[in-house]
C-alpha atoms as a PDB file:
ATOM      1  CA  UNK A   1      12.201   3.517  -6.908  1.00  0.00           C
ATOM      2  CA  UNK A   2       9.649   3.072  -3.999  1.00  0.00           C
ATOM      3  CA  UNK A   3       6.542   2.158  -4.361  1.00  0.00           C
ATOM      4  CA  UNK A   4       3.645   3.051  -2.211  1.00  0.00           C
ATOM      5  CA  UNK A   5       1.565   0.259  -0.419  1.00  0.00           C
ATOM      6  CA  UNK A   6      -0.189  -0.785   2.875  1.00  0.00           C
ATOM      7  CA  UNK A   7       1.266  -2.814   5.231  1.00  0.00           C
ATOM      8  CA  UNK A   8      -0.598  -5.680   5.727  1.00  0.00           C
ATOM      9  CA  UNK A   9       0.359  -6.589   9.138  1.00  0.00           C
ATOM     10  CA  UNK A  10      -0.421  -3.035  10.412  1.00  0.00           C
ATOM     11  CA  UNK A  11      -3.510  -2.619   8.655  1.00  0.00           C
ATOM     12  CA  UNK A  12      -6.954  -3.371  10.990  1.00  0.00           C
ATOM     13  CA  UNK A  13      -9.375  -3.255   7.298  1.00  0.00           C
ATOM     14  CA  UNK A  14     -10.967  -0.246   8.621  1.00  0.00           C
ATOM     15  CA  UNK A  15     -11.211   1.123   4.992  1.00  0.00           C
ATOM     16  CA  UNK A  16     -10.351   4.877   5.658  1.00  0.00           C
ATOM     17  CA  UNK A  17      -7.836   4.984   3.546  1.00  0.00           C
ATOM     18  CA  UNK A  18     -10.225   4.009   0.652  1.00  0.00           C
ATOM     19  CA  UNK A  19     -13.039   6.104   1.810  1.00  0.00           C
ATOM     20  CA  UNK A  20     -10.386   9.041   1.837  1.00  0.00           C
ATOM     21  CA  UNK A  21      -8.920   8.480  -1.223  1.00  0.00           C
ATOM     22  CA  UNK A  22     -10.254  10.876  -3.792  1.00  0.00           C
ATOM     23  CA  UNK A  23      -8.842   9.189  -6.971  1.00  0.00           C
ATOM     24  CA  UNK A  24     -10.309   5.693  -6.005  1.00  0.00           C
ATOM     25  CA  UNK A  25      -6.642   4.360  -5.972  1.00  0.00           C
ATOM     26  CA  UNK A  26      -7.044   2.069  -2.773  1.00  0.00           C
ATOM     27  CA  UNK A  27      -9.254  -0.994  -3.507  1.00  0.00           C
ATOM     28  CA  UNK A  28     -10.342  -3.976  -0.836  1.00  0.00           C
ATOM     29  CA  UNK A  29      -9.398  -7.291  -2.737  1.00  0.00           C
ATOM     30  CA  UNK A  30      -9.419 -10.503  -0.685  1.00  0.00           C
ATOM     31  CA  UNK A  31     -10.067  -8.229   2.405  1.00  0.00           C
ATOM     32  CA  UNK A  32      -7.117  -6.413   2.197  1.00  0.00           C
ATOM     33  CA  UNK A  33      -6.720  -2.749   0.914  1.00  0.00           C
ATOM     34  CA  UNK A  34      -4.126  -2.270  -2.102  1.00  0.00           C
ATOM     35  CA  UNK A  35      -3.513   0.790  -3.078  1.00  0.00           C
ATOM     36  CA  UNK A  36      -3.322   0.935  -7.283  1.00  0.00           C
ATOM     37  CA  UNK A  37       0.475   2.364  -8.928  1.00  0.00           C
ATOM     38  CA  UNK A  38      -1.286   3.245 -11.769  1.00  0.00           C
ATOM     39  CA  UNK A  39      -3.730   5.680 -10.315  1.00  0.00           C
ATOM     40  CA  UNK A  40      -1.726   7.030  -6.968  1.00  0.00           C
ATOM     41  CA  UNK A  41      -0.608  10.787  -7.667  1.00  0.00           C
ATOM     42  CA  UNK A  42       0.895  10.367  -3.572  1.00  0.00           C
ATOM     43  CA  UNK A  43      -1.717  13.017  -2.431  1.00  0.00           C
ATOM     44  CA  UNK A  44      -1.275  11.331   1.191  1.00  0.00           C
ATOM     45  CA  UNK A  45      -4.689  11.549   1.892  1.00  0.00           C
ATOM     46  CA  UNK A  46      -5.143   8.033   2.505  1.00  0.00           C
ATOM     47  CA  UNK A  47      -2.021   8.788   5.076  1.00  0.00           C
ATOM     48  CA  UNK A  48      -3.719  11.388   7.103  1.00  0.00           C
ATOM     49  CA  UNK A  49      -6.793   8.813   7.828  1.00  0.00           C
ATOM     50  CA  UNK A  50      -4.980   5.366   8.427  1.00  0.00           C
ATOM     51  CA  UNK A  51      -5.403   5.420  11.858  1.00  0.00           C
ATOM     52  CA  UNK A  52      -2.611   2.695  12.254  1.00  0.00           C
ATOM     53  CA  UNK A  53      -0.016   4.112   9.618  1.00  0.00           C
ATOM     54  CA  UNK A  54      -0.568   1.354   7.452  1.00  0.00           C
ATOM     55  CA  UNK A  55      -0.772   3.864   4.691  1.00  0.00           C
ATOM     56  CA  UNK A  56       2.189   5.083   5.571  1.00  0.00           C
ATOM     57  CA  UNK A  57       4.539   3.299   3.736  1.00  0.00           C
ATOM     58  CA  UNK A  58       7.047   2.792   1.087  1.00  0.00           C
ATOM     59  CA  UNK A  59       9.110  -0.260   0.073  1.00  0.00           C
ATOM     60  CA  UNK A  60      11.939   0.086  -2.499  1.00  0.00           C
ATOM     61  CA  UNK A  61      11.490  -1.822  -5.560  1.00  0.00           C
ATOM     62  CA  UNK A  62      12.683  -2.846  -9.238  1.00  0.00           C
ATOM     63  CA  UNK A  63       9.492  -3.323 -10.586  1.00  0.00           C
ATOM     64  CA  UNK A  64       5.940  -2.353  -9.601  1.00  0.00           C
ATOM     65  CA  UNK A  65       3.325  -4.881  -7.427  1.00  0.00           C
ATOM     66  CA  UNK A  66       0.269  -5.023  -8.864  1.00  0.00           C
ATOM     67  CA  UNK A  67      -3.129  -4.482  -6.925  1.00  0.00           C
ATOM     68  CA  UNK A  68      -3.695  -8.672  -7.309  1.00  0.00           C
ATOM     69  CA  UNK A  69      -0.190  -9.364  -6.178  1.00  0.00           C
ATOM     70  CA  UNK A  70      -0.592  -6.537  -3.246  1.00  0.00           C
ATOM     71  CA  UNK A  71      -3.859  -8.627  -2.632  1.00  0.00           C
ATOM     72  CA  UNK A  72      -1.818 -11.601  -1.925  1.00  0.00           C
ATOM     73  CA  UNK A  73       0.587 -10.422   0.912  1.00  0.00           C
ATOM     74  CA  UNK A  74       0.250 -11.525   4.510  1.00  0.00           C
ATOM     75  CA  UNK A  75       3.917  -9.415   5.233  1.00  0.00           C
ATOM     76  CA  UNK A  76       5.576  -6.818   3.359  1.00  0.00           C
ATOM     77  CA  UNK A  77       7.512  -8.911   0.049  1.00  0.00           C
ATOM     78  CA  UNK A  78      10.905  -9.579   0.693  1.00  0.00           C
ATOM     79  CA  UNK A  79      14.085  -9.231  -1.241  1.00  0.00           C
ATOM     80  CA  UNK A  80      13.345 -11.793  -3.716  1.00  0.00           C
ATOM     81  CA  UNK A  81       9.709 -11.111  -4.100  1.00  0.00           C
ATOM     82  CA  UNK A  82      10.908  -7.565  -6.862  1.00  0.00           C
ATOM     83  CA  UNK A  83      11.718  -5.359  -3.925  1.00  0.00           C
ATOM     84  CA  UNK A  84      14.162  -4.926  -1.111  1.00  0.00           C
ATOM     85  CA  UNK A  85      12.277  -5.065   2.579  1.00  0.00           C
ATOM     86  CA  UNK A  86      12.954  -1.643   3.617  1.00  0.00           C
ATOM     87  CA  UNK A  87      10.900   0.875   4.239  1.00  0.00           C
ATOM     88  CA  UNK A  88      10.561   4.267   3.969  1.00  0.00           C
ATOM     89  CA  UNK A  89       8.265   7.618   5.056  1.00  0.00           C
ATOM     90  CA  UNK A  90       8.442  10.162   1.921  1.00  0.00           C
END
């Protein structure tokens, strides 16, 4: 299944993927902006205002990151970190 996330390495904290989302699904923890599985209906709104495509993106996984692991990435997870490091534009 694929998840959908920010990727931390594109993202420049500009927060208009929060601002834009209208569920309140992306949250700012430690500075960086995770967006929440359990809330996300994939509206892409958040998508339309990253201006870096951050928002834009989708890494295959077995079991679902939580925001406070999302919170701790510096890179995408890898392979052994409950996902595979591809990813993918729905």
């Amino acid at each position: 299944m694929l998840q959908h996330v920010t990727d931390p390495e594109l993202c420049i904290r500009c927060s208009a993927c929060e601002l834009a989302c209208p569920l309140k699904a992306i949250q700012c923890i430690c500075g960086r902006y995770c967006i929440d599985p359990n809330i996300c209906n994939e509206c892409k709104k958040c998508v339309e205002e990253c201006p870096t495509g951050a928002a834009d993106c989708y890494i295959e996984i077995a079991v679902l990151h939580t925001v406070d692991e999302q919170a701790q990435w510096e890179t995408l997870p890898a392979a052994s970190d409950k996902s595979t490091p591809h990813q993918a534009t729905l």
